[in-house]
Protein backbone atom coordinates (compact mmCIF):
# COMPACT_ATOMS: atom_id res chain seq x y z
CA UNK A 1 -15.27 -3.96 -32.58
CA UNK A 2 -18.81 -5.27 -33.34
CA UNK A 3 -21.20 -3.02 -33.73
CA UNK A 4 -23.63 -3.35 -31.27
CA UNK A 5 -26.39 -0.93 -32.24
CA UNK A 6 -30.09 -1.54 -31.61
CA UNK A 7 -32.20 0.97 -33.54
CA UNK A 8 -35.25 1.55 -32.34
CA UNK A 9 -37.92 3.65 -33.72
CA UNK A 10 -39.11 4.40 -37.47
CA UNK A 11 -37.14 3.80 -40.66
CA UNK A 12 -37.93 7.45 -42.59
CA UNK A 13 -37.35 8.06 -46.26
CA UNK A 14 -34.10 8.71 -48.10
CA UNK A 15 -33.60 11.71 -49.73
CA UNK A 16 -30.89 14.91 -48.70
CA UNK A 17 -31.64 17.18 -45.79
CA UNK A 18 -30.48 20.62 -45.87
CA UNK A 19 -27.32 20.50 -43.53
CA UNK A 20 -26.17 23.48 -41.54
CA UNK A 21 -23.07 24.96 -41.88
CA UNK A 22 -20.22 23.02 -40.08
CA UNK A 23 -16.52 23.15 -40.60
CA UNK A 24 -14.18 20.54 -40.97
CA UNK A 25 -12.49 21.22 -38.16
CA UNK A 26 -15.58 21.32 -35.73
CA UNK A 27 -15.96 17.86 -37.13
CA UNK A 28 -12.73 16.50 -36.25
CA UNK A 29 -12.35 18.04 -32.58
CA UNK A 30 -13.19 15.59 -29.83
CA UNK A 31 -17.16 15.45 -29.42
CA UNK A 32 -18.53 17.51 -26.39
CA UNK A 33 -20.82 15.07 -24.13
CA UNK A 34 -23.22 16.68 -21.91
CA UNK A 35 -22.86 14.64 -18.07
CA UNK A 36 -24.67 11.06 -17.85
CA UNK A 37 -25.11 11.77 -14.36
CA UNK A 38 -27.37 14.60 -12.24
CA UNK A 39 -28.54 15.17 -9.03
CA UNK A 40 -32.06 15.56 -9.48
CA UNK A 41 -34.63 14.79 -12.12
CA UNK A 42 -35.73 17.75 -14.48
CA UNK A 43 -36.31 19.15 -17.90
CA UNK A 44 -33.27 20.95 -18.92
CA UNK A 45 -33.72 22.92 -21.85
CA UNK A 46 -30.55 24.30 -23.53
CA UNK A 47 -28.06 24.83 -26.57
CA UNK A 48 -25.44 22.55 -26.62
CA UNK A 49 -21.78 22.78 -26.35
CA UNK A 50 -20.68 21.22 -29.05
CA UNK A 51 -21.01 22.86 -31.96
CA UNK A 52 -21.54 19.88 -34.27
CA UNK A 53 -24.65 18.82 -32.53
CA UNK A 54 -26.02 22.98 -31.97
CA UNK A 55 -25.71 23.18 -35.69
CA UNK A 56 -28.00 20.26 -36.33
CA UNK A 57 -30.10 20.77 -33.37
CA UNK A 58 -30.99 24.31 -34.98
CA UNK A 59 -34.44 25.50 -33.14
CA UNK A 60 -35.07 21.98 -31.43
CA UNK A 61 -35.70 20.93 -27.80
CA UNK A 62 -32.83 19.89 -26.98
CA UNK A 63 -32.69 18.77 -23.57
CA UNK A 64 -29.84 18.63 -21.33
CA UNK A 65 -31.09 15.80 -19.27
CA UNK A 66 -32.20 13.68 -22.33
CA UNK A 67 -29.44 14.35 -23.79
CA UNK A 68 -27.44 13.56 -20.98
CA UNK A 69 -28.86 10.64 -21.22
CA UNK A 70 -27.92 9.49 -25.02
CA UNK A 71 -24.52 10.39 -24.22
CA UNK A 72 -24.79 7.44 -21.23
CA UNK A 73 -25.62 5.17 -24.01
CA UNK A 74 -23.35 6.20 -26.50
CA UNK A 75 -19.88 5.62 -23.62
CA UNK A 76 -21.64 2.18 -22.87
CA UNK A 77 -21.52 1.27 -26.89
CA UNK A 78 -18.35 2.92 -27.40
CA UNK A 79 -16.01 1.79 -24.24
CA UNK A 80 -18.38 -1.68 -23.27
CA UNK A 81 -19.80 -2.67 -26.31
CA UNK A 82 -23.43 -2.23 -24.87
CA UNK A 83 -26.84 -2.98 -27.80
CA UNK A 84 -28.93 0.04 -26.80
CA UNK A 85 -31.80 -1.97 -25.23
CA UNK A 86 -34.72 -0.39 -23.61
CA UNK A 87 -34.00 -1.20 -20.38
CA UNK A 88 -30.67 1.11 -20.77
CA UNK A 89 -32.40 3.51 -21.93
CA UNK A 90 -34.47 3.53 -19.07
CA UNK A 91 -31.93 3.27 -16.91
CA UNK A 92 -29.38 6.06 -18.68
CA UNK A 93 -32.37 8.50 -18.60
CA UNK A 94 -32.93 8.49 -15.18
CA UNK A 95 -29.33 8.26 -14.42
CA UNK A 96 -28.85 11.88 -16.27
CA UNK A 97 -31.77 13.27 -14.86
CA UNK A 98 -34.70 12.93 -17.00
CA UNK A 99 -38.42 10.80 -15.63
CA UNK A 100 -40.33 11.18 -18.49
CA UNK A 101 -40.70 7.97 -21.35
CA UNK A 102 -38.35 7.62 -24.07
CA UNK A 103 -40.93 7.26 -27.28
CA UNK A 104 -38.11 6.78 -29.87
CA UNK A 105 -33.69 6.07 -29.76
CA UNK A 106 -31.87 6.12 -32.81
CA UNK A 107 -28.46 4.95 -33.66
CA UNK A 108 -25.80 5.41 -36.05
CA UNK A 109 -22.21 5.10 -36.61
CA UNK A 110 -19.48 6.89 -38.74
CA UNK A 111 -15.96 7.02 -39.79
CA UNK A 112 -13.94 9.11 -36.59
CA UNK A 113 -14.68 12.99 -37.51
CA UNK A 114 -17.61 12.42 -40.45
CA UNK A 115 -20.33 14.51 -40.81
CA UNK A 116 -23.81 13.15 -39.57
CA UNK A 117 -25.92 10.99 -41.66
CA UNK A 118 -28.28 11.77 -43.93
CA UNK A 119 -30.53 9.24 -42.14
CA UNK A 120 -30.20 11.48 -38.68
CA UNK A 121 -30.95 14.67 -40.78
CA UNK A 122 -33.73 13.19 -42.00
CA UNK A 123 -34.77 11.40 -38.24
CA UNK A 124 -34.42 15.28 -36.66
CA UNK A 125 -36.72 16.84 -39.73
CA UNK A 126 -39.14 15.00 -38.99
CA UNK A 127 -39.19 15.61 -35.47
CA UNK A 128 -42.39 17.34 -33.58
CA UNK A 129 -41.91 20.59 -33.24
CA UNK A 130 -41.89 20.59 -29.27
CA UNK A 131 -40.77 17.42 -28.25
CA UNK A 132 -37.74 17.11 -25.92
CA UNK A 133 -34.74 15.98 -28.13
CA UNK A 134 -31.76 14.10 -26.90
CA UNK A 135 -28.79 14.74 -29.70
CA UNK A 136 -24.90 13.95 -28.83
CA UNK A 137 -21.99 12.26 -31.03
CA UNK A 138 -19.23 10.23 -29.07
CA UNK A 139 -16.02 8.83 -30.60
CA UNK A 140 -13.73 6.27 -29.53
CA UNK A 141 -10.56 5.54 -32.28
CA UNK A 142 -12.52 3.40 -34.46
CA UNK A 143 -16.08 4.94 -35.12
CA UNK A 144 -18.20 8.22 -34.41
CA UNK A 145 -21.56 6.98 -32.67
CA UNK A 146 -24.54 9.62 -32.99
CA UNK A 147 -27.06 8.59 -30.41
CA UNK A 148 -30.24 10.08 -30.82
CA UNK A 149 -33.32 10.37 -28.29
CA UNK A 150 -36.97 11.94 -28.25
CA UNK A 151 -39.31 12.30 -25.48
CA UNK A 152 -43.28 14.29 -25.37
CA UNK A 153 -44.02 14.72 -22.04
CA UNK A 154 -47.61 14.64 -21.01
CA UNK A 155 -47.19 16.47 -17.56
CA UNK A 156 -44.68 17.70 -15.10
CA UNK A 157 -43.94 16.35 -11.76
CA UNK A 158 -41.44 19.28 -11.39
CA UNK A 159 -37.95 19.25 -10.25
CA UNK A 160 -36.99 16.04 -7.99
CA UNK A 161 -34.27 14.69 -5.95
CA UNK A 162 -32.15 11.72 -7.13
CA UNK A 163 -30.14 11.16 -3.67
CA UNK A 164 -31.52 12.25 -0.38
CA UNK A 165 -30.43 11.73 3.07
CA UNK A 166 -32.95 9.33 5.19
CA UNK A 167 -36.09 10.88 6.51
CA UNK A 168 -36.15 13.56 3.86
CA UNK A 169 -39.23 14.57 2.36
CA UNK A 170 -40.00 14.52 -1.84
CA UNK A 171 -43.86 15.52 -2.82
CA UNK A 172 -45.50 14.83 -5.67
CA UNK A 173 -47.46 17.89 -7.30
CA UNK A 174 -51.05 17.91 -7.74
CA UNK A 175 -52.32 16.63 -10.98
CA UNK A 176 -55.71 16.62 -10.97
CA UNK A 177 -56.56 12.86 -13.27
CA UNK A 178 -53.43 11.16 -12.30
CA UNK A 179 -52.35 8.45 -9.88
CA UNK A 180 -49.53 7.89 -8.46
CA UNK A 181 -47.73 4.41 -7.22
CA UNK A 182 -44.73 4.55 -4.46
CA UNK A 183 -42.80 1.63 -3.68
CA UNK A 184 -40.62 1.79 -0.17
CA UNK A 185 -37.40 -0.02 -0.27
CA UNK A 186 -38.71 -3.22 1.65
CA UNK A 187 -41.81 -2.99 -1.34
CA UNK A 188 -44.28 -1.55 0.87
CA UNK A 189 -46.96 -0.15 -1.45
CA UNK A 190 -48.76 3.42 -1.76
CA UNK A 191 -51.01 4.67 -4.28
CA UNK A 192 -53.89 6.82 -4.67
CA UNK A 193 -54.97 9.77 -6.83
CA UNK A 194 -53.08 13.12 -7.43
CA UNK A 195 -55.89 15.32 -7.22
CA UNK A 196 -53.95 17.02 -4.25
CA UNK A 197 -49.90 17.04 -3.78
CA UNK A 198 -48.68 14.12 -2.24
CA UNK A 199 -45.57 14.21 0.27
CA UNK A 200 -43.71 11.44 1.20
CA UNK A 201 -40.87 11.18 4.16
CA UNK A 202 -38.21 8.80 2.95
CA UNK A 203 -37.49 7.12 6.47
CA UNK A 204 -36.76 3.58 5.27
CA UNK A 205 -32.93 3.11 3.55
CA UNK A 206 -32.65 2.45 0.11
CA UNK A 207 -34.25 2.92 -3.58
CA UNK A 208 -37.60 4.39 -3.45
CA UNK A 209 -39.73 4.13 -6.54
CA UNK A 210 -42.35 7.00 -7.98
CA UNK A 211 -44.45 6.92 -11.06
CA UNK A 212 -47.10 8.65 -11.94
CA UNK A 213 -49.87 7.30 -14.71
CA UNK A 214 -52.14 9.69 -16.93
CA UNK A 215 -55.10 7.85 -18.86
CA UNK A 216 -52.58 6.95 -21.59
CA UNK A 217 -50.30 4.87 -18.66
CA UNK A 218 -47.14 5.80 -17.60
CA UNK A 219 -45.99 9.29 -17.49
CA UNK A 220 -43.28 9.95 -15.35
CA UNK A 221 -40.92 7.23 -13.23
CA UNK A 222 -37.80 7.74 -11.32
CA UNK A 223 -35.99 5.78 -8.72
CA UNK A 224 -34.85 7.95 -5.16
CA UNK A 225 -32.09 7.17 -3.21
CA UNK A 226 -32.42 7.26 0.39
CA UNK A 227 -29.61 7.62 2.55
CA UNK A 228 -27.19 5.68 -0.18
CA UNK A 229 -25.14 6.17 -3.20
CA UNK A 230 -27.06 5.70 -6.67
CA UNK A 231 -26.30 2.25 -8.40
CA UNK A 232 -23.85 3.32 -11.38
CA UNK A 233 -24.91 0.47 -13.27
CA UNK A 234 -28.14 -0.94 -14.75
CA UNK A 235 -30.13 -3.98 -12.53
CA UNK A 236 -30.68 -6.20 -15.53
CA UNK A 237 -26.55 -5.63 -16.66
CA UNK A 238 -25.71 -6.38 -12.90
CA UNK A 239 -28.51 -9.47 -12.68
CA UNK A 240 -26.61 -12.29 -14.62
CA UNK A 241 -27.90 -15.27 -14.72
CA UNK A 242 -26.30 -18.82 -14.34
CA UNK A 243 -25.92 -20.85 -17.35
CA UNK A 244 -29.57 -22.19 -17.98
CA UNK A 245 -31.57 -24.71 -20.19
CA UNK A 246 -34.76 -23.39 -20.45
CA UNK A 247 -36.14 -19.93 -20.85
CA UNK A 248 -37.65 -20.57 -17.34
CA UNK A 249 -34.18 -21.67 -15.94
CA UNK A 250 -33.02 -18.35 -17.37
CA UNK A 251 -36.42 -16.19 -16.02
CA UNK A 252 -35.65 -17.86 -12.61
CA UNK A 253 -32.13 -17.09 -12.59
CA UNK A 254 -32.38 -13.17 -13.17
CA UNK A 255 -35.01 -13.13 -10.31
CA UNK A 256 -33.01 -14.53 -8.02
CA UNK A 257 -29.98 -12.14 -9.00
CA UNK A 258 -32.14 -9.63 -8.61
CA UNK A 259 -33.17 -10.37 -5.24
CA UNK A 260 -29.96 -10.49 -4.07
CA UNK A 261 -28.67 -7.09 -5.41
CA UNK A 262 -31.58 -5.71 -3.27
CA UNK A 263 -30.43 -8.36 -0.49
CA UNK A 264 -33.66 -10.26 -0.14
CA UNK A 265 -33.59 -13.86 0.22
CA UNK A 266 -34.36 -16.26 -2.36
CA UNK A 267 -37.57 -17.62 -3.77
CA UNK A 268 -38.32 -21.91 -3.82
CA UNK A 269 -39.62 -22.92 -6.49
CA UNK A 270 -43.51 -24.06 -5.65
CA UNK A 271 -45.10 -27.19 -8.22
CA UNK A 272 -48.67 -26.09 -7.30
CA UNK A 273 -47.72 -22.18 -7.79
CA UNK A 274 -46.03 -23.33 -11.27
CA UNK A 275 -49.23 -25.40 -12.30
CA UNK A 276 -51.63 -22.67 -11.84
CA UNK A 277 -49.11 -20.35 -13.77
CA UNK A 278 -49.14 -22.73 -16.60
CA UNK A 279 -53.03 -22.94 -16.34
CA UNK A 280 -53.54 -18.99 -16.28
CA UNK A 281 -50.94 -18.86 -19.72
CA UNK A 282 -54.17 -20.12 -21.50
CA UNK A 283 -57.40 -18.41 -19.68
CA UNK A 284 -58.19 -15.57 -17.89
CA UNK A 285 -57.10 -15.45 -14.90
CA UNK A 286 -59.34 -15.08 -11.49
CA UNK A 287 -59.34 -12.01 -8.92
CA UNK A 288 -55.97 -12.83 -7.28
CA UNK A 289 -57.15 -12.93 -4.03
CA UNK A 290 -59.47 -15.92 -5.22
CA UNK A 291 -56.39 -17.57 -6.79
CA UNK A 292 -54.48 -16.85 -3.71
CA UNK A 293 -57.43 -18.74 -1.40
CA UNK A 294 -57.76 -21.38 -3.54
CA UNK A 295 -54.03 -22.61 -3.44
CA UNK A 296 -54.02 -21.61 0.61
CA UNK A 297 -52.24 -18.57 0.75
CA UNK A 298 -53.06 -15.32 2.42
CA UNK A 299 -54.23 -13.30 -0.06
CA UNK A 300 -53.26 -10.21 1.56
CA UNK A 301 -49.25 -11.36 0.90
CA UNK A 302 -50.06 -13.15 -2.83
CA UNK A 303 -48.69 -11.46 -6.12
CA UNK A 304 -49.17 -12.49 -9.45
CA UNK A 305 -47.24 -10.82 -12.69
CA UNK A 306 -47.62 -11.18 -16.11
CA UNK A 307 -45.81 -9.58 -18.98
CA UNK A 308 -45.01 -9.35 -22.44
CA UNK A 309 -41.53 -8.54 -24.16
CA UNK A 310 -39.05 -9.23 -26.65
CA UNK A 311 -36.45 -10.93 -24.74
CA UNK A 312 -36.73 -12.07 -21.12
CA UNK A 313 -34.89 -9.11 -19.80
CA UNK A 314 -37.74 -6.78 -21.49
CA UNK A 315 -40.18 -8.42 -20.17
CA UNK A 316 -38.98 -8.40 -16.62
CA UNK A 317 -37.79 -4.66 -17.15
CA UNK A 318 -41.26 -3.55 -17.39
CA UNK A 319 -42.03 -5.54 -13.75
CA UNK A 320 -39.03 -4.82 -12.24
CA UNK A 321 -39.41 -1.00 -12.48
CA UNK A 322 -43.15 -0.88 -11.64
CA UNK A 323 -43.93 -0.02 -8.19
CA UNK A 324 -47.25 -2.38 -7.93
CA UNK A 325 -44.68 -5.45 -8.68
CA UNK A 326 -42.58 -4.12 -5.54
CA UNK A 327 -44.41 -5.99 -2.56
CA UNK A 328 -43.95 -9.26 -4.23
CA UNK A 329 -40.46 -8.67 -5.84
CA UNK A 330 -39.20 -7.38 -2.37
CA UNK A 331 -41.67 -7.83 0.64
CA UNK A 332 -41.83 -11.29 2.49
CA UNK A 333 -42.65 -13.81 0.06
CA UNK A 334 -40.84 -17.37 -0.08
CA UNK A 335 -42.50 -19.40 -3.07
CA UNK A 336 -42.09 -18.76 -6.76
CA UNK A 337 -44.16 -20.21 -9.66
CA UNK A 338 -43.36 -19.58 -13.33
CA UNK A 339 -45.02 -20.30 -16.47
CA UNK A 340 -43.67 -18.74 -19.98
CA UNK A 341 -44.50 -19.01 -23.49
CA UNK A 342 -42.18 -17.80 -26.31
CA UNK A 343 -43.83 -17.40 -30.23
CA UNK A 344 -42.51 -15.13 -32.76
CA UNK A 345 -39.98 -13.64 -30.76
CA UNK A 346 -41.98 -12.79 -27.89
CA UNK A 347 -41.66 -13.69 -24.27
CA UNK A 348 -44.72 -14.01 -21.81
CA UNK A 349 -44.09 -14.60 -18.54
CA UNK A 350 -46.58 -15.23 -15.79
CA UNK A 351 -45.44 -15.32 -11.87
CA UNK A 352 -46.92 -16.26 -8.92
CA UNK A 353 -45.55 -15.44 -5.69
CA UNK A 354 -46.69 -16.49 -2.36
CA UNK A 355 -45.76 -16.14 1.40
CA UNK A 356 -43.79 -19.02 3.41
């Protein structure tokens, strides 16, 4: 099996943690994974089942939903194979439950019944004290995977539905110095300030889209499901793309998945909305509704997105899931212009998008 591990956060130094009593046999039973899947989005705050993982969590956070969470990521590498990408993570935390950013995922694999690594002894003592930790093991016959997850939330939006029947209501609390963006299913935008609770009736079908940003950005984002089943499967996983020759070929081709798992028709490609993406790659780019007048489109309906990643699926992740990219990813635009630049293994993508 290839070992398809993406660790992400900070390489700490060797040396030998103190490790907490565990038997051999507590080792060797199956693993105990808390659910990948809830109902609603909350902090859960609780000792674990397995008695591996409560011996190393010790005193620590450990969350049920975050941890929920890692153990979504830990079946995907074990059963599919999956690199622990961002946009999985994103995706596995909200599935199990949990709004608030991931700020560091850790991997590591083991012989079937090992005892944890120093490296994850050394990863959890140098955890903050109240941060929310994710912690689980998983096994499959060839390898023990420890999947390991932190979170420091800035705020609290509470306890919120995942699934809702249509016309129900979900409010936002009051968070006096926040803002909050909400996208409708058919990308209709609303956004203000939180400085009194905000209460929104879910009338139109589909997957509504919350976040809430504090002066340091985003602070809490989840995805509600009105009057349907949640997706059991991440966008970008489900977005392939055709076989492409370009990055932009490949940028192009996820978009247009994507469109049509939400069932919105599909973009044309525009040469005048391509040329003034290529042009803003290098300057600063005007007010958009200047941009939008000057090429003859109603600026009301004209969206323009820019961002910068890794791959092309990060960079898309982090417009896919915002809720001020909805109107043009979803509402009623027709043309599409694209302009990328890849250097040292990043991606920049700028997009134009324009009503027919």
């Amino acid at each position: 099996m290839r070992r398809a591990l993406l660790l992400v956060g900070m390489v700490l130094a060797a040396g030998c943690p103190k490790r907490s009593p565990v038997s051999a046999d507590d080792y060797a039973a199956p693993p105990h994974l808390p659910a990948p899947r809830a109902g609603t989005y909350a902090r859960v705050p609780q000792e674990p089942v397995d008695p591996v993982i409560g011996a190393l969590v010790d005193k620590r956070r450990w969350d049920a939903s975050l941890s929920g969470a890692a153990a979504g990521l830990a079946l995907g590498v074990l059963h599919d194979d999956h690199a622990i990408t961002g946009w999985r993570v994103r995706e596995a935390s909200w599935r199990a439950g949990y709004p608030y950013p991931v700020r560091r995922v850790r991997a590591w694999s083991t012989p079937p019944g090992a005892e944890a690594p120093d490296e994850l002894l050394a990863w959890l003592e140098a955890l903050p004290a109240e941060a929310d930790l994710g912690l689980v093991r998983g096994r499959n016959d060839s390898m023990d995977v420890w999947i390991a997850m932190m979170a420091e939330p800035r705020l609290s939006v509470g306890v919120q539905p995942r699934q809702v029947q249509l016309g129900a209501r979900v409010e936002l609390p009051a968070i006096p110095g926040c803002s909050y963006a909400v996208a409708d299913p058919s990308g209709q935008l609303y956004e203000g300030a939180l400085d009194i609770s905000q209460r929104f009736d879910l009338e139109v079908p589909g997957e509504w889209l919350f976040r809430v940003d504090d002066g340091e950005g985003s602070a809490a984002a989840f995805p509600v499901y009105a009057g349907m089943i949640p997706p059991e499967t991440t966008l970008l996983d489900d977005a392939e793309a055709s076989a492409a020759s370009s990055v932009e070929e490949r940028i192009a081709g996820v978009l247009a998945s994507v469109r049509e798992l939400y069932g919105t028709r599909p973009w044309e490609r525009d040469p005048r909305l391509d040329a003034a993406a290529s042009t803003l790659l290098s300057r600063a780019p005007p007010e958009t509704g200047i941009l939008a007048a000057s090429l003859g489109f109603d600026p009301e309906r004209f969206s323009k997105w820019e961002c910068l990643g890794t791959s092309v699926e990060d960079c898309l992740d982090r417009v896919i899931w915002d809720p001020r990219s909805r109107p043009g990813l979803l509402g009623d635009t027709r043309y599409l212009g694209l302009a990328t630049e890849v250097d040292a293994g990043r991606v920049r993508i700028v997009a134009l998008l324009a009503p027919g």
